[in-house]
PDB file of N, CA and C in Angstrom:
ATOM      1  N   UNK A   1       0.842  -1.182   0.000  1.00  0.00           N
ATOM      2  CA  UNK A   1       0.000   0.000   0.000  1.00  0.00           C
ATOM      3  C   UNK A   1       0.884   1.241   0.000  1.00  0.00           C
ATOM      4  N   UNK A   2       0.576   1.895  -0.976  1.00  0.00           N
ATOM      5  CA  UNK A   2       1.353   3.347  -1.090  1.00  0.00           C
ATOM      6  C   UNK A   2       0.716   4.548   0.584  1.00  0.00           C
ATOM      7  N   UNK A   3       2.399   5.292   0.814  1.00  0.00           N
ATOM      8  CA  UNK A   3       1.993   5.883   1.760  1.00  0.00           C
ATOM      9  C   UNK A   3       2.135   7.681   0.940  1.00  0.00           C
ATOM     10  N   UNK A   4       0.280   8.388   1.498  1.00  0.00           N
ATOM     11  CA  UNK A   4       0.332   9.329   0.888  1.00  0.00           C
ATOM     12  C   UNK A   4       1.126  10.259   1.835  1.00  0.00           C
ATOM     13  N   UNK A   5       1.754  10.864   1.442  1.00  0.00           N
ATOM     14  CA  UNK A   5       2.602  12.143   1.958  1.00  0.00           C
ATOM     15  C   UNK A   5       2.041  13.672   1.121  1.00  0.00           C
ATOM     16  N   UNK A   6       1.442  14.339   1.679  1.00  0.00           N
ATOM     17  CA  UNK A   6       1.049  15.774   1.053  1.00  0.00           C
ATOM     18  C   UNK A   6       2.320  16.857   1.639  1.00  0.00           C
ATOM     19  N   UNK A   7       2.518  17.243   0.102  1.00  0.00           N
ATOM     20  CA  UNK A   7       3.086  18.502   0.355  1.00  0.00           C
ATOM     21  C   UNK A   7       2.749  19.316  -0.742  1.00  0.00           C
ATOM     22  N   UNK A   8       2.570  20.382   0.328  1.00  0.00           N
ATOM     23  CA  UNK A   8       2.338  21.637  -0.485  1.00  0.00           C
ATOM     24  C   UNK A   8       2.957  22.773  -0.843  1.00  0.00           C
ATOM     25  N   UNK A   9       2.503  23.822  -1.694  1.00  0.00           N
ATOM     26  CA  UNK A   9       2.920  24.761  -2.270  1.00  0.00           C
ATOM     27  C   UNK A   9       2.294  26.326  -1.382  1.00  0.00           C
ATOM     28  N   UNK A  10       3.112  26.843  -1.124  1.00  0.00           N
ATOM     29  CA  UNK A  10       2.329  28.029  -0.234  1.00  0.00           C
ATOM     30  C   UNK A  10       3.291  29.196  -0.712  1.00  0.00           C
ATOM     31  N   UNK A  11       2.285  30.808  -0.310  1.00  0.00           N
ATOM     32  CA  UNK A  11       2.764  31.425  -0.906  1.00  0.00           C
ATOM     33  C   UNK A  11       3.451  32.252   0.083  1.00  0.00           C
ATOM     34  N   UNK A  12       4.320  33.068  -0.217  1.00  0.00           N
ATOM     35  CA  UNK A  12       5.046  34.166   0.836  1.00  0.00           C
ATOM     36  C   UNK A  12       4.465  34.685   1.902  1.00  0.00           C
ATOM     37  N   UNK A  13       2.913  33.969   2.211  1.00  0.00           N
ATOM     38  CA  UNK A  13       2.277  34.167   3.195  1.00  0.00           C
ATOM     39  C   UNK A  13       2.097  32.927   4.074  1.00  0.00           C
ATOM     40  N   UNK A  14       2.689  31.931   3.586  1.00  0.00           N
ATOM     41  CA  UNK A  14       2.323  30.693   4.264  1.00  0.00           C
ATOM     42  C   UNK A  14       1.002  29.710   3.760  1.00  0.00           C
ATOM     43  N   UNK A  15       0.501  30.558   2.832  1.00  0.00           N
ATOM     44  CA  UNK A  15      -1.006  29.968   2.731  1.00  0.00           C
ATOM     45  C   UNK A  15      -0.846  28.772   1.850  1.00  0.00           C
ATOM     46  N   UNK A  16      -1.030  27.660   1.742  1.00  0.00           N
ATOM     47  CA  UNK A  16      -1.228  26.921   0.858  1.00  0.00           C
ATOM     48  C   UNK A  16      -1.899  27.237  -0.057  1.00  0.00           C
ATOM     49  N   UNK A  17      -1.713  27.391  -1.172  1.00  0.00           N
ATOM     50  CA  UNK A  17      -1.987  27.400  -2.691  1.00  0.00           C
ATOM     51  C   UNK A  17      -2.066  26.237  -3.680  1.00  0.00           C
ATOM     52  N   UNK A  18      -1.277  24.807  -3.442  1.00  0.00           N
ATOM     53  CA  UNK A  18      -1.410  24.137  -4.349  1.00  0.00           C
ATOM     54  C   UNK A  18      -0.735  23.281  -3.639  1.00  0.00           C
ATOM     55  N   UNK A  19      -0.811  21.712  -4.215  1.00  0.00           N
ATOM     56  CA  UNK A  19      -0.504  20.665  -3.639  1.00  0.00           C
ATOM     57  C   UNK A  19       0.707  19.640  -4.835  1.00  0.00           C
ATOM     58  N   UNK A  20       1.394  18.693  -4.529  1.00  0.00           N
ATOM     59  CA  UNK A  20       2.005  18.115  -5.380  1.00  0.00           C
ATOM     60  C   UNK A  20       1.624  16.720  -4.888  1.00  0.00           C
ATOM     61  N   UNK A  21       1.324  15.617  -5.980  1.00  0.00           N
ATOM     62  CA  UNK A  21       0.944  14.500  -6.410  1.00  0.00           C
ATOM     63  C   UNK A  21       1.823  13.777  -6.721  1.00  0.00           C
ATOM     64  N   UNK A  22       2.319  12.655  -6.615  1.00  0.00           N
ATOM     65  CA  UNK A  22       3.390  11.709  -7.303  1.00  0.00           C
ATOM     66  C   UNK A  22       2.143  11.647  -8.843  1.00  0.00           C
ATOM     67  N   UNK A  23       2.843  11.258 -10.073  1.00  0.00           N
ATOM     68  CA  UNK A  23       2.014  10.940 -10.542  1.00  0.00           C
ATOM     69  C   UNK A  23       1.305   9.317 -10.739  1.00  0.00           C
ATOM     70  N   UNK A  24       1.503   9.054 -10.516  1.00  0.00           N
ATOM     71  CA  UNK A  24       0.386   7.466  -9.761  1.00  0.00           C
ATOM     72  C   UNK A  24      -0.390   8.131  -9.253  1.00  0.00           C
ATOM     73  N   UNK A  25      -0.412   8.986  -8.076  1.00  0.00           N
ATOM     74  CA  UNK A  25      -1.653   9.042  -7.477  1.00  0.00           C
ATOM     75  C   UNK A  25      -2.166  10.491  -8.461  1.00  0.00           C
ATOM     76  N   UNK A  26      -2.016  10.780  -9.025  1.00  0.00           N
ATOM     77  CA  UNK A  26      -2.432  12.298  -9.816  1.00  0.00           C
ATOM     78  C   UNK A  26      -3.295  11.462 -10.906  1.00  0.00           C
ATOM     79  N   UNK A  27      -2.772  10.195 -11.680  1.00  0.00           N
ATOM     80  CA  UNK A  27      -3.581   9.633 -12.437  1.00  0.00           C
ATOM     81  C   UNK A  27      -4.396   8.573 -11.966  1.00  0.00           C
ATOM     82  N   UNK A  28      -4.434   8.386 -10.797  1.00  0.00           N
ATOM     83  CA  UNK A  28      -5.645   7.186 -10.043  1.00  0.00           C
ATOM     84  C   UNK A  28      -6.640   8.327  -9.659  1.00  0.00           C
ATOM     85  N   UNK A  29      -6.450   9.709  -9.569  1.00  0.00           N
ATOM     86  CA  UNK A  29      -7.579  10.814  -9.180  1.00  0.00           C
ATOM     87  C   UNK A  29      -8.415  10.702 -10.421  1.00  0.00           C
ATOM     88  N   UNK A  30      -7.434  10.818 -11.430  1.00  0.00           N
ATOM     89  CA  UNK A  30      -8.424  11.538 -12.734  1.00  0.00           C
ATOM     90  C   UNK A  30      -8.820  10.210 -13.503  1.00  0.00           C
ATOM     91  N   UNK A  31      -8.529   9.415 -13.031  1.00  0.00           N
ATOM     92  CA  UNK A  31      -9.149   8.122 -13.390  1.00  0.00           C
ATOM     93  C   UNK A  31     -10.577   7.717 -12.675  1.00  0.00           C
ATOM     94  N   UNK A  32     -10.810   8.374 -11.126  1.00  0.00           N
ATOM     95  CA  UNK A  32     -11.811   8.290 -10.492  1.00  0.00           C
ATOM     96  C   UNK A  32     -12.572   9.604 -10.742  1.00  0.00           C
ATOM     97  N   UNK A  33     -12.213  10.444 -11.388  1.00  0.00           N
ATOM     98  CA  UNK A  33     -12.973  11.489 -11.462  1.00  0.00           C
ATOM     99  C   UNK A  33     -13.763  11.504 -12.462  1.00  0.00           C
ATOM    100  N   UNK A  34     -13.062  11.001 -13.652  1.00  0.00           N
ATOM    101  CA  UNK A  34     -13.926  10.022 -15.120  1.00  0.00           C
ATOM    102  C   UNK A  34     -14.805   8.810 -14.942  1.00  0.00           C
ATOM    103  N   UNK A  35     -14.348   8.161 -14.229  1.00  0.00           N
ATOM    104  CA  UNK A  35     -15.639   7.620 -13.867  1.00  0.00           C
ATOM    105  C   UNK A  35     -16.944   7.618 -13.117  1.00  0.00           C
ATOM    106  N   UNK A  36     -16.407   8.956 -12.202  1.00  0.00           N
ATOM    107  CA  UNK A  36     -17.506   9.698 -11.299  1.00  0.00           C
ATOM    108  C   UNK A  36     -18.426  10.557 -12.495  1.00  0.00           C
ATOM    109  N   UNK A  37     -17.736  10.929 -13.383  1.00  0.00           N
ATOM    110  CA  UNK A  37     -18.422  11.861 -14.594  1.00  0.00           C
ATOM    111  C   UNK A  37     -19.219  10.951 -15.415  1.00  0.00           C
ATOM    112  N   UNK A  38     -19.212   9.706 -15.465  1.00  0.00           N
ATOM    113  CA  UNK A  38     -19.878   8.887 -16.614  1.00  0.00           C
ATOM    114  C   UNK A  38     -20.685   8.013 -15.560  1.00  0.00           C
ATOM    115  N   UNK A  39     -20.892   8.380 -14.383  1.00  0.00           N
ATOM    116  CA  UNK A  39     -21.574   7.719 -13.610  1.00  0.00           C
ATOM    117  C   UNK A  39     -22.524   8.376 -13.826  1.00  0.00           C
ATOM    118  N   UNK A  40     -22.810   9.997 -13.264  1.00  0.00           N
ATOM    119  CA  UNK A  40     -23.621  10.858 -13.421  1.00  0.00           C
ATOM    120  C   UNK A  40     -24.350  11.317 -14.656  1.00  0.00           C
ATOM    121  N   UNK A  41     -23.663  11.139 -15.742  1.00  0.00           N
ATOM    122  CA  UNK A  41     -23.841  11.258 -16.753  1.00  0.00           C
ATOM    123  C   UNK A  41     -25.096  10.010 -17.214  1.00  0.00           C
ATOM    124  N   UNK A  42     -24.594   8.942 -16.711  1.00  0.00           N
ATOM    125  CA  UNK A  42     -25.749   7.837 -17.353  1.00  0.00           C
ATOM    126  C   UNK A  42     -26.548   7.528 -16.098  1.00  0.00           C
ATOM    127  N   UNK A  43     -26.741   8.428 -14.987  1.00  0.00           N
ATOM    128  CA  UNK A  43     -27.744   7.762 -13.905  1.00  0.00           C
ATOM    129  C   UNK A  43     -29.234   7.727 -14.541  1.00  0.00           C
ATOM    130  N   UNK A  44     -29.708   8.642 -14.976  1.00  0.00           N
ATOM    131  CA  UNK A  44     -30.914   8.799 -15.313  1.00  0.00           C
ATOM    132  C   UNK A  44     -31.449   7.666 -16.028  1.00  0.00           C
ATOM    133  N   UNK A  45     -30.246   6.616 -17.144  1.00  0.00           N
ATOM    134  CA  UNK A  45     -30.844   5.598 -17.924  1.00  0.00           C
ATOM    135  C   UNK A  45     -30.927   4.112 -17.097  1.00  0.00           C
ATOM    136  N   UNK A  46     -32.313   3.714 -18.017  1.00  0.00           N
ATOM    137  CA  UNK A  46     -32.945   2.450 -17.134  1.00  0.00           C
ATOM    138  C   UNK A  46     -31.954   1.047 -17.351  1.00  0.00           C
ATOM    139  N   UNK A  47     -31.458   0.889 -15.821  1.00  0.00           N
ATOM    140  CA  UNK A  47     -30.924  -0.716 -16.087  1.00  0.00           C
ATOM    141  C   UNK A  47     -31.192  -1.566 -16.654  1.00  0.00           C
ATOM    142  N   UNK A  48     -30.218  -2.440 -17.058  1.00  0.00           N
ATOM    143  CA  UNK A  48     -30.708  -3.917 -18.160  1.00  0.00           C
ATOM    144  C   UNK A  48     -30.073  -5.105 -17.540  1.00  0.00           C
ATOM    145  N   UNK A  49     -31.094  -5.869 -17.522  1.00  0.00           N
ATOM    146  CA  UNK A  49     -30.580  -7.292 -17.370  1.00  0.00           C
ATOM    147  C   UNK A  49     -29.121  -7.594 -17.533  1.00  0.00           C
ATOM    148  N   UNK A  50     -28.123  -8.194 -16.717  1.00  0.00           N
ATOM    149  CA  UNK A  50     -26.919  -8.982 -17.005  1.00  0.00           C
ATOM    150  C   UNK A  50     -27.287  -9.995 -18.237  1.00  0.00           C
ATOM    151  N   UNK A  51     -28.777 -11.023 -18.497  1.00  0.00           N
ATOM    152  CA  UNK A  51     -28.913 -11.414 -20.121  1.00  0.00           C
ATOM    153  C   UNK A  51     -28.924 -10.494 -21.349  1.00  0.00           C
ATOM    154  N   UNK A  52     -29.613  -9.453 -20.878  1.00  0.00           N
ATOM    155  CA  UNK A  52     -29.775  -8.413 -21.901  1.00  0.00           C
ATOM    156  C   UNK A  52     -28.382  -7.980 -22.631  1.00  0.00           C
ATOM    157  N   UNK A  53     -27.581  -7.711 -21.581  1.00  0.00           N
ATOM    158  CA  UNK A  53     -25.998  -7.308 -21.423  1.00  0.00           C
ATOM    159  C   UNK A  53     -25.444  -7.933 -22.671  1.00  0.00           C
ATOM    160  N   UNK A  54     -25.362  -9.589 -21.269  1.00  0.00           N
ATOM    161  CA  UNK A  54     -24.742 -10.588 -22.990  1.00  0.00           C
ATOM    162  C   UNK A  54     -25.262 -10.657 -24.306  1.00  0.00           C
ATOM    163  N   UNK A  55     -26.538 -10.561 -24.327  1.00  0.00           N
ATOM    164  CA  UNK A  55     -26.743 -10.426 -25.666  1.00  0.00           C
ATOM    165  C   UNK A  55     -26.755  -9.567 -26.561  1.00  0.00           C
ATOM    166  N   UNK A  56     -26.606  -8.278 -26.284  1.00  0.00           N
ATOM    167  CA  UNK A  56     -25.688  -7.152 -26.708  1.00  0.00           C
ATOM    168  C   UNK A  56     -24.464  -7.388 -27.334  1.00  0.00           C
ATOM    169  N   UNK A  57     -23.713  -7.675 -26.282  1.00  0.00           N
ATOM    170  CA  UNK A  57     -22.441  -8.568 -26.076  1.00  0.00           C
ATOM    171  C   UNK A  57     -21.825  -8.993 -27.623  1.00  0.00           C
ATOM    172  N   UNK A  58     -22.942 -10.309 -27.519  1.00  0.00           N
ATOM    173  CA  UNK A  58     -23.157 -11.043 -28.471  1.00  0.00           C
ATOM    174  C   UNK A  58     -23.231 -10.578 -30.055  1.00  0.00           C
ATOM    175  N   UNK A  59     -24.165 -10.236 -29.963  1.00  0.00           N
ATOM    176  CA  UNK A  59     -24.713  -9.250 -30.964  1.00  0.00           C
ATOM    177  C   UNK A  59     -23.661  -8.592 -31.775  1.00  0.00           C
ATOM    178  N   UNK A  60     -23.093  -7.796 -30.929  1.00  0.00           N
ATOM    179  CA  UNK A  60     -21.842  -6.807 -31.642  1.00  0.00           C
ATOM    180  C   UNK A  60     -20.531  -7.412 -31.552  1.00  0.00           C
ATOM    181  N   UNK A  61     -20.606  -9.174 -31.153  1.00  0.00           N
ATOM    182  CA  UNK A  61     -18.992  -9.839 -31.269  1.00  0.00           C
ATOM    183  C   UNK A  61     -18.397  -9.447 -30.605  1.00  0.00           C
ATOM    184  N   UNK A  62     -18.596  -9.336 -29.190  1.00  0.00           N
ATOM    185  CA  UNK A  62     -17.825  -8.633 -28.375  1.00  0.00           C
ATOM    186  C   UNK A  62     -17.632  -9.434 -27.282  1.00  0.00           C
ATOM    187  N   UNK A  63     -18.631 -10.694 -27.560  1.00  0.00           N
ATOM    188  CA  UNK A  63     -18.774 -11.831 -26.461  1.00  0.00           C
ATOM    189  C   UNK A  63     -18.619 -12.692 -27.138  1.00  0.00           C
TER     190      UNK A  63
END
């Protein structure tokens, strides 16, 4: 398990302004943030059967 360490960027006032990311964890964010976006994006449409699925699947040779 990766250990997160934050450090930040602050300005001549001390204030934090910005943060630095290894990038692993900078691209496991925006990897969860795309799928938080296409979650929301398709909530409104009506679920389908796991058969329905496969035969989709099927259908387009994909199964």
């Amino acid at each position: 398990m990766e250990t997160v360490r934050e450090r930040y960027v602050v300005n001549e006032r001390g204030k934090k302004i910005g943060v630095i990311l290894s990038l692993k964890r900078y691209r496991r964010l925006l990897e969860d943030l795309h799928d938080l976006a296409v979650i929301a994006e398709r909530r409104d449409e009506e679920p389908i059967s796991l058969e329905e699925m496969k035969r989709r699947l099927k259908e387009d040779e994909l199964l």
